[in-house]
Protein backbone atom coordinates (compact mmCIF):
# COMPACT_ATOMS: atom_id res chain seq x y z
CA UNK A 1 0.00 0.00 0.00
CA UNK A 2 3.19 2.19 0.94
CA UNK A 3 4.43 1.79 -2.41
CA UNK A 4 1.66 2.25 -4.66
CA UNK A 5 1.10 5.79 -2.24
CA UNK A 6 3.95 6.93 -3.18
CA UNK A 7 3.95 6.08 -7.25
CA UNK A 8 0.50 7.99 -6.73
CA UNK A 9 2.03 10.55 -4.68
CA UNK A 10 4.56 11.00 -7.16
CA UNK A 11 2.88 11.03 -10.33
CA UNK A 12 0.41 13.72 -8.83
CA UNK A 13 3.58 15.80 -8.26
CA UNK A 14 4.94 15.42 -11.85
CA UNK A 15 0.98 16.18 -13.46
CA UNK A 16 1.21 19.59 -11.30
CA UNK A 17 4.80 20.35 -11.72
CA UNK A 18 5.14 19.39 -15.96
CA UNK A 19 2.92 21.66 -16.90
CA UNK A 20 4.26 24.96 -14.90
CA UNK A 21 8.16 23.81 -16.14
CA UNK A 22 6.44 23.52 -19.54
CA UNK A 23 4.99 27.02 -19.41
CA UNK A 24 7.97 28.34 -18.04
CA UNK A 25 10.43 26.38 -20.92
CA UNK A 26 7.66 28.24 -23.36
CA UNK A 27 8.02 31.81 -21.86
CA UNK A 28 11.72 31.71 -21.89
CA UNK A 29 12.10 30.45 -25.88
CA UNK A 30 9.32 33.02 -26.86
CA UNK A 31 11.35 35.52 -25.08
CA UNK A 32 14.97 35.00 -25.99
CA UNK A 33 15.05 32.64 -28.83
CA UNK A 34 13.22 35.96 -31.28
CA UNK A 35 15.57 38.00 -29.87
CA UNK A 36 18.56 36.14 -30.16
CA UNK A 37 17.90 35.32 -34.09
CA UNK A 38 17.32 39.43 -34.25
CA UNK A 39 20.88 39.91 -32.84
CA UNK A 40 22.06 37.39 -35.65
CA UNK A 41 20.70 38.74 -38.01
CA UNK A 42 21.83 42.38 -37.06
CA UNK A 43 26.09 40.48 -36.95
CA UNK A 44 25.31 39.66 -40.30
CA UNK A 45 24.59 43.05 -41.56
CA UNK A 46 27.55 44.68 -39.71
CA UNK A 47 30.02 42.19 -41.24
CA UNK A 48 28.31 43.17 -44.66
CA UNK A 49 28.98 46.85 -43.77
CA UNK A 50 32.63 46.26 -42.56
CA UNK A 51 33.69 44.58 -46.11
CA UNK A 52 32.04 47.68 -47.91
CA UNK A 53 34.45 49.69 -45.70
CA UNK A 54 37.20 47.73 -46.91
CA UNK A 55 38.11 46.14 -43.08
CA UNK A 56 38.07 42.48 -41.62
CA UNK A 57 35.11 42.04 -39.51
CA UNK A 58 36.90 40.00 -37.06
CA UNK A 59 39.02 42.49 -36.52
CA UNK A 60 36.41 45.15 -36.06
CA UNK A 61 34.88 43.28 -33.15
CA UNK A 62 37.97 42.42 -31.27
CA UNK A 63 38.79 45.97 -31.23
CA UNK A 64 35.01 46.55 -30.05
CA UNK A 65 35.44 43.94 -27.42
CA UNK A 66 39.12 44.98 -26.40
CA UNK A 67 37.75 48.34 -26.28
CA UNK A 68 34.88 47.90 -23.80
CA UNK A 69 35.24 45.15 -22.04
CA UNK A 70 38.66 43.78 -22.52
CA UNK A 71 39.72 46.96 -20.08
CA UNK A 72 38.68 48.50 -16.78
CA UNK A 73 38.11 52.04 -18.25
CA UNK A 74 36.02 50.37 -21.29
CA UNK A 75 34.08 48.34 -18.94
CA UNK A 76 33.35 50.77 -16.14
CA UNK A 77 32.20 53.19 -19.16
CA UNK A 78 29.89 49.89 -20.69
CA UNK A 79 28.36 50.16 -17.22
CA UNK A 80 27.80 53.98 -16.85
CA UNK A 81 25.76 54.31 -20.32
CA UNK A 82 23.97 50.54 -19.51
CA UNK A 83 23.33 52.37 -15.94
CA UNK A 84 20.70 54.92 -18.17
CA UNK A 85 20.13 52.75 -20.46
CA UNK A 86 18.23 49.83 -17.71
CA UNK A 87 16.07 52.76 -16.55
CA UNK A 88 15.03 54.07 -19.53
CA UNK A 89 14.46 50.21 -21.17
CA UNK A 90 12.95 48.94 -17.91
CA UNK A 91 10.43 52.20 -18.14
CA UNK A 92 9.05 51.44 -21.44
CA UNK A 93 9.15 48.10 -20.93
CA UNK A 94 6.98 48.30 -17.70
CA UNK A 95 4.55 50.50 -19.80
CA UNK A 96 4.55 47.87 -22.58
CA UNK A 97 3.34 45.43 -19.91
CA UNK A 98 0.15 47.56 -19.58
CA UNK A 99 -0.56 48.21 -23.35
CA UNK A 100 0.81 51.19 -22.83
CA UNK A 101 3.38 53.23 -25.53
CA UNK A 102 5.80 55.52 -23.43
CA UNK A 103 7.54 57.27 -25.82
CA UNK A 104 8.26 60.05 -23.43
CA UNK A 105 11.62 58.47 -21.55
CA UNK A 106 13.64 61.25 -22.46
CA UNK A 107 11.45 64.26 -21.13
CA UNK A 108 11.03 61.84 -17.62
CA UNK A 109 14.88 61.50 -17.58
CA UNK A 110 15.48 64.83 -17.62
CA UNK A 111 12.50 65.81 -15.32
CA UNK A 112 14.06 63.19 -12.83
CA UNK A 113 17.61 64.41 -13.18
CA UNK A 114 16.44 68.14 -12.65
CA UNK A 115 13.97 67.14 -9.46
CA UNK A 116 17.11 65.81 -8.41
CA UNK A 117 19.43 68.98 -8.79
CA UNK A 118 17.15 71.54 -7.71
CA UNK A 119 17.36 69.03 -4.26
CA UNK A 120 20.82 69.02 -4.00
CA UNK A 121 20.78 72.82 -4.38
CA UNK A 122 18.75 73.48 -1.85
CA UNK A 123 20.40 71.07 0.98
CA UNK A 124 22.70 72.24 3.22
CA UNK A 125 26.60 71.07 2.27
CA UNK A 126 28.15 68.80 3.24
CA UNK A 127 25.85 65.93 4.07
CA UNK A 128 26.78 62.44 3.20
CA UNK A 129 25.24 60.91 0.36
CA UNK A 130 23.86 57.60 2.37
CA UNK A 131 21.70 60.31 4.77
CA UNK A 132 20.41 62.48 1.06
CA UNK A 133 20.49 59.22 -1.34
CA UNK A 134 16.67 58.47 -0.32
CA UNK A 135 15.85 62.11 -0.45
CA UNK A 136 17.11 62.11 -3.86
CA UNK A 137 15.78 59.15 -5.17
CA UNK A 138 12.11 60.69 -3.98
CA UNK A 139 12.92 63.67 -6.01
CA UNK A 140 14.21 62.02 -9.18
CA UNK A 141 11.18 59.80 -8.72
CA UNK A 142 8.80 62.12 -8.16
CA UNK A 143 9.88 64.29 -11.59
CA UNK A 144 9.36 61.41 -13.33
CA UNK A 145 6.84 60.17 -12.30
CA UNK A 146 4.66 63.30 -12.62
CA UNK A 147 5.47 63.56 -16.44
CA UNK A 148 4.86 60.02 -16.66
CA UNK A 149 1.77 60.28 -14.74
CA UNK A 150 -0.04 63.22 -16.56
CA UNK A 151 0.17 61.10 -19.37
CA UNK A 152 -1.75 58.14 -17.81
CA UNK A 153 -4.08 60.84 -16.44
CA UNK A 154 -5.07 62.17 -20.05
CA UNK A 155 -5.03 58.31 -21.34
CA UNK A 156 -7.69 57.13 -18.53
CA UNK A 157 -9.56 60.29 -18.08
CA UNK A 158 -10.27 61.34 -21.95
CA UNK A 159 -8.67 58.39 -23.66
CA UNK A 160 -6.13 60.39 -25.17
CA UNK A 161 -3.66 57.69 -27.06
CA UNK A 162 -0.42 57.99 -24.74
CA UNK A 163 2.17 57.85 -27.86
CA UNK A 164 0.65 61.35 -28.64
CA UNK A 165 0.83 62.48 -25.25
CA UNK A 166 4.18 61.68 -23.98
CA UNK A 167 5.83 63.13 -27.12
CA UNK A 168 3.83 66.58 -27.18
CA UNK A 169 5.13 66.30 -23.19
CA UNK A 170 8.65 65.86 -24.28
CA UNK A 171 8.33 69.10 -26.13
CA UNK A 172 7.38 71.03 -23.34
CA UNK A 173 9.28 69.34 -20.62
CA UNK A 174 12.48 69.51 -22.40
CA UNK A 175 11.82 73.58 -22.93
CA UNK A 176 10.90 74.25 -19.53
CA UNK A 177 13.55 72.71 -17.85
CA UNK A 178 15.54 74.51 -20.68
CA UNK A 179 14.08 78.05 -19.21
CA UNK A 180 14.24 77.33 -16.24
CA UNK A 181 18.02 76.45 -16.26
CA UNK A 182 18.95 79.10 -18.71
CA UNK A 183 16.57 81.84 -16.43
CA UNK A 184 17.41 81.00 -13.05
CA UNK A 185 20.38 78.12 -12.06
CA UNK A 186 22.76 78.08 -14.73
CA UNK A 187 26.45 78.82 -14.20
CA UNK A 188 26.81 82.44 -16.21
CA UNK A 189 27.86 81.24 -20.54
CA UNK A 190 27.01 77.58 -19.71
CA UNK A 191 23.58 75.19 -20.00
CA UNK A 192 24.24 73.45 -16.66
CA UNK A 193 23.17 74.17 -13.29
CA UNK A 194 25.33 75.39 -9.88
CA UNK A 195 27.07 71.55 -8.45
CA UNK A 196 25.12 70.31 -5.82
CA UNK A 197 26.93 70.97 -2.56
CA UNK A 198 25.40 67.27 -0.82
CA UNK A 199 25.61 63.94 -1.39
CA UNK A 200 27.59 63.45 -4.29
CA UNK A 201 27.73 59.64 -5.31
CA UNK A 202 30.68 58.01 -4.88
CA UNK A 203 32.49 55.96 -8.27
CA UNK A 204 33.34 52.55 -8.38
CA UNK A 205 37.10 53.92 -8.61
CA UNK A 206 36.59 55.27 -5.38
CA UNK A 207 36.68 51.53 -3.98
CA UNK A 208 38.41 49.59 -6.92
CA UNK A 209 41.41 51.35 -8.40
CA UNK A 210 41.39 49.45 -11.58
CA UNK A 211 37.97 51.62 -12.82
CA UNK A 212 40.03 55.43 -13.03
CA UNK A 213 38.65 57.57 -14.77
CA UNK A 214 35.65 55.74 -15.87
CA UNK A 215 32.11 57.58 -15.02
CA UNK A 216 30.29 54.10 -13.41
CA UNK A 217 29.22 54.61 -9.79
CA UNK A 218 26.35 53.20 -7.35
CA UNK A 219 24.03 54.00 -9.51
CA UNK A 220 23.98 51.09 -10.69
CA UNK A 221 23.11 49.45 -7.88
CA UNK A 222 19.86 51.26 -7.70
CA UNK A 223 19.13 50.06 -11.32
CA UNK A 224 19.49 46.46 -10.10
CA UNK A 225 17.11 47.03 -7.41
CA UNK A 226 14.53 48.49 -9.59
CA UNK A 227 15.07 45.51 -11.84
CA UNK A 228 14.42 43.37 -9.00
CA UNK A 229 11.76 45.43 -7.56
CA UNK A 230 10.12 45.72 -10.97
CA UNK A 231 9.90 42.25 -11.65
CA UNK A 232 8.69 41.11 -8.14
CA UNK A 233 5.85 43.87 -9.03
CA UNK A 234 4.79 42.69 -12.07
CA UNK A 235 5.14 39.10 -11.62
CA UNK A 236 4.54 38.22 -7.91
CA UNK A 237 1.92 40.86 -6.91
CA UNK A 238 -1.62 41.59 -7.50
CA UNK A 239 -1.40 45.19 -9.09
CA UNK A 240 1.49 43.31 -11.18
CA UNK A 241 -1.42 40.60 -12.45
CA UNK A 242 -3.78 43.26 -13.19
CA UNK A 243 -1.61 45.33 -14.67
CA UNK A 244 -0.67 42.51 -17.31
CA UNK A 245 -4.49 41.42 -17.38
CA UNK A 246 -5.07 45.09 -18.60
CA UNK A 247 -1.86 44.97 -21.43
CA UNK A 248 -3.13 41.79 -22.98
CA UNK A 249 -7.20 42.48 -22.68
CA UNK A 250 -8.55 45.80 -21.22
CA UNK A 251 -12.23 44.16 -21.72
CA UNK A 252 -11.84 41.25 -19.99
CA UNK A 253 -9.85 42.49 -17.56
CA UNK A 254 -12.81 44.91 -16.68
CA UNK A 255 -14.86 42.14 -16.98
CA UNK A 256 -13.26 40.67 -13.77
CA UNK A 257 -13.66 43.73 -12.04
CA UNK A 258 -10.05 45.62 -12.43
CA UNK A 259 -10.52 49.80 -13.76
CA UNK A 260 -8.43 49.95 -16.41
CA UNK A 261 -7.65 53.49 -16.27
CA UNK A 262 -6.46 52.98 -12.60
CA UNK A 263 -3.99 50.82 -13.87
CA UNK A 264 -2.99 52.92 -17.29
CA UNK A 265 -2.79 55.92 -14.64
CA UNK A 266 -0.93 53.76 -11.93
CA UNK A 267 1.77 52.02 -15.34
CA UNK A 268 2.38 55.19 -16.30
CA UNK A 269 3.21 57.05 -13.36
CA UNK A 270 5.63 54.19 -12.20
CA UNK A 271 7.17 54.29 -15.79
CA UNK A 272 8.07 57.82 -15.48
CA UNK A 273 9.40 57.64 -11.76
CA UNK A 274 11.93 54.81 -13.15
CA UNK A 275 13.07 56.49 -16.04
CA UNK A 276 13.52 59.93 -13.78
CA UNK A 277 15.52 57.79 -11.60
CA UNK A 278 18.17 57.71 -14.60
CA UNK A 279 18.60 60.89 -13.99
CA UNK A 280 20.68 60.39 -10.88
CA UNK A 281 23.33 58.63 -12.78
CA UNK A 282 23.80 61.93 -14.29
CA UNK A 283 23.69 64.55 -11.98
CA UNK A 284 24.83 62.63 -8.32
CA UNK A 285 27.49 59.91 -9.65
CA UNK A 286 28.91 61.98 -12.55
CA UNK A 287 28.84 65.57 -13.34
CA UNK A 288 27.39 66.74 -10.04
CA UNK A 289 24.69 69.04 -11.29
CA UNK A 290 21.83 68.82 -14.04
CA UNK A 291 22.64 70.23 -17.93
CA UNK A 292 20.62 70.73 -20.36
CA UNK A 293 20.40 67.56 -22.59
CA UNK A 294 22.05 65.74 -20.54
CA UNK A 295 20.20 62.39 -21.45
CA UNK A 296 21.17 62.52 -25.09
CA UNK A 297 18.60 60.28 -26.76
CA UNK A 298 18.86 57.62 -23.59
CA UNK A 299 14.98 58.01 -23.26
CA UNK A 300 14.52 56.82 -26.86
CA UNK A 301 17.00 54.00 -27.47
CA UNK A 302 15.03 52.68 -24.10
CA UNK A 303 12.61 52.09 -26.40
CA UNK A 304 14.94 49.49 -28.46
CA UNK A 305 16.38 48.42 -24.83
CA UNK A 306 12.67 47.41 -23.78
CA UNK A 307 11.66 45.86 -27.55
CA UNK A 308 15.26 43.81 -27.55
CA UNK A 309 14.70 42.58 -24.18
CA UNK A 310 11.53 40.99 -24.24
CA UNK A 311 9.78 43.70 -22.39
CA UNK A 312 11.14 41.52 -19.44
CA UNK A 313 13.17 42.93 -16.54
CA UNK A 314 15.97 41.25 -16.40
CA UNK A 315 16.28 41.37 -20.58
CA UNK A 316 15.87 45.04 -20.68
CA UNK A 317 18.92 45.15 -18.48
CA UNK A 318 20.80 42.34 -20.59
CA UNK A 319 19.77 44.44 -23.93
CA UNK A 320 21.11 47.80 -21.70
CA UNK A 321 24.20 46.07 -21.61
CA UNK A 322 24.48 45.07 -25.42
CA UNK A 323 23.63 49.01 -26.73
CA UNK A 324 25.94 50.61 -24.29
CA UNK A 325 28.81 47.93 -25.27
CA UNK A 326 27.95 48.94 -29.03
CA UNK A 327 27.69 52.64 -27.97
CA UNK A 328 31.48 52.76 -25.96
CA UNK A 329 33.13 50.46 -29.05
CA UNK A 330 31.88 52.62 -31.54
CA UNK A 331 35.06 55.07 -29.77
CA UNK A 332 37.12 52.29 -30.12
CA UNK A 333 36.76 50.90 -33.46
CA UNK A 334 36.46 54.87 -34.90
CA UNK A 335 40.31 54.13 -36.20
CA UNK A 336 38.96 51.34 -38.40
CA UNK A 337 35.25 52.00 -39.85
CA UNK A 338 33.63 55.62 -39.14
CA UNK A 339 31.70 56.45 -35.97
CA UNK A 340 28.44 56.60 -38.02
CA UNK A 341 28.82 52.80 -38.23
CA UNK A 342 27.88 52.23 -34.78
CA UNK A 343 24.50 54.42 -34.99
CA UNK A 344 23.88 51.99 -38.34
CA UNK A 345 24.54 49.02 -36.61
CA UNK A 346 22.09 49.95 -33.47
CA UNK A 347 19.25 50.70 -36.07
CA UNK A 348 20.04 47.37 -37.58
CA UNK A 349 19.35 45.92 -34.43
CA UNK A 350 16.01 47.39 -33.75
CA UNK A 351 15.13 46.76 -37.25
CA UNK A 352 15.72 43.13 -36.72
CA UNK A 353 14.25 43.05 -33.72
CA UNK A 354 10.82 44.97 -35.42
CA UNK A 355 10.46 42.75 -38.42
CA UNK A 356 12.05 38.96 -36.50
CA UNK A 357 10.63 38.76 -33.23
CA UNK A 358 6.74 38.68 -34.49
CA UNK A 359 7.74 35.97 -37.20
CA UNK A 360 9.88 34.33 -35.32
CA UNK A 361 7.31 33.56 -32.92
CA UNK A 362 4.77 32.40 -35.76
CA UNK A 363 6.73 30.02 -36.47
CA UNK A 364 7.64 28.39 -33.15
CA UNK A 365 4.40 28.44 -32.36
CA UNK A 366 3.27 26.72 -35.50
CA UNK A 367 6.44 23.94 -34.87
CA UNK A 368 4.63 23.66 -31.48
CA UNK A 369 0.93 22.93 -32.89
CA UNK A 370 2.51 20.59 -35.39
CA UNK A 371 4.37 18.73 -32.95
């Protein structure tokens, strides 16, 4: 009786347990597998566009890798632009998971970085940055977040399409913080603001030697956590289930009794605070004060950073990774192919990404009907 208990124990365990490993086995090869031919596909048009330049493609990318992360300096500088990058990917890629189009990184960056600035300038000196690092992240989050958050307003309130919305808002973001840097805080014949006199961020090089002179600092750290924190949200909370419920059917999700424009309002507002918390990386762990255009097009290549990584967490920070790797080797490879090559090859990689990733899918899920 023990025995055949057990075989029945254990066969109840593998019927409950197959089918989750299955489902998870599916998520992951829906998620990487498009990607992964995209990023293929995107090699094989760079080592096209080496030959037409008349170089060796091998030699192209070992200078690319020796030049990021084959060195300290490249590295820590792969990190600092990945550091912007994870915000402004896992942003849009949160917003994604609502149904939602935030095209408006850039004007929450910079909102963020400035909340963040205006902060520091008004603290007294002196302070250390672990006492002002949470008042700081408030701020940056708060800019963000309100940007972010008017959008979702107008979305749920008058079902104004958010793609509209957030770029109209990057238009008038971007020139008010403009005025309001140029009118009142700027250094006299500059765009930048007054350095904050508090709770500057310290750089990695401050603890590890090898990292001089690169900009990467603890930032970072606080884009892991909102990885982390992100993911737990969306995947192991309730708001998290509705908010997904909502991306992939507003009706039926409405149906079982979630408001929809709670949640687009809610999405959007958390979008913005993460991309405004880029802005830190800026103006605490490397220049020390906010300038105008600082985030130089960070908000919109998060849009390629959220696309290439599956819209997931952890793959927006993997694809963060990959564009600021492309991004620092396009300095070193500038003696062999011309700097334009780099922008080419990131478009080629969204491209890829655009036109792959939907057939891609097609046809693994047709290989899984068949099979």
């Amino acid at each position: 009786m023990s025995s055949s208990g057990e075989v029945a124990r254990e066969a109840s365990i593998r019927s409950q347990t197959a089918p989750r490993s299955g489902a998870v086995w599916i998520r992951l090869e829906e998620s990487l597998l498009p990607s992964l031919v995209a990023l293929l596909v995107a090699a094989i048009v760079g080592d096209i566009l080496i030959v037409v330049f008349g170089q060796s493609p091998g030699a192209v990318y070992r200078l690319l890798l020796e030049g990021t992360w084959g060195n300290s300096y490249g590295f820590g500088q792969v990190l600092y632009k990945a550091t912007t990058l994870t915000f402004t990917g896992l942003a849009i890629a949160f917003a994604l998971r609502a149904g939602l189009f935030n095209i408006g990184a850039e004007s929450q960056l910079a909102a963020g970085g400035f909340a963040a600035a205006t902060v520091g300038l008004a603290l007294p000196p002196g302070l250390p940055w672990i006492a002002t690092l949470p008042v700081y992240v408030a701020a940056a989050a708060l800019g963000g977040g309100i940007v972010g958050g008017t959008a979702g307003v107008l979305k749920a309130r008058f079902g104004a399409h958010e793609v509209i919305t957030t770029i109209m808002l990057n238009f008038v973001v971007l020139a008010l913080l403009s005025y309001l840097t140029a009118a009142h805080l700027n250094v006299p014949e500059t765009l930048h603001t007054t350095e904050i006199r508090s709770g500057a961020l310290p750089r990695f090089s401050d603890f590890f030697a090898s990292f001089h002179g690169s900009a990467v600092n603890v930032v970072l750290l606080l884009a892991v956590l909102a990885c982390a924190g992100a993911w737990w949200y969306l995947f192991h909370t309730r708001r998290g289930f509705e908010l997904r419920a909502v991306g992939l059917q507003p009706e039926a999700a409405e149906y079982g009794g979630v408001r929809p424009g709670v949640v687009w309002t809610r999405a959007m507002a958390i979008s913005g605070a993460i991309a405004g918390l880029g802005g830190l990386n800026f103006v605490l762990g490397y220049k020390h004060y906010y300038e105008e255009g600082f985030a130089g097009g960070a908000g919109f290549l998060g849009i390629a950073v959220a696309l290439v990584g599956g819209t997931h967490p952890l793959g927006a920070a993997l694809a963060a990774l990959l564009f600021a790797t492309i991004s620092q080797g396009g300095l070193a490879v500038n003696a062999l192919v011309p700097k334009q090559f780099v922008e080419v090859l990131q478009a080629v990689v969204i491209i890829a990404v655009a036109v792959s990733v939907p057939e891609v899918r097609r046809m693994i899920r047709a290989q899984r009907k068949r099979a």
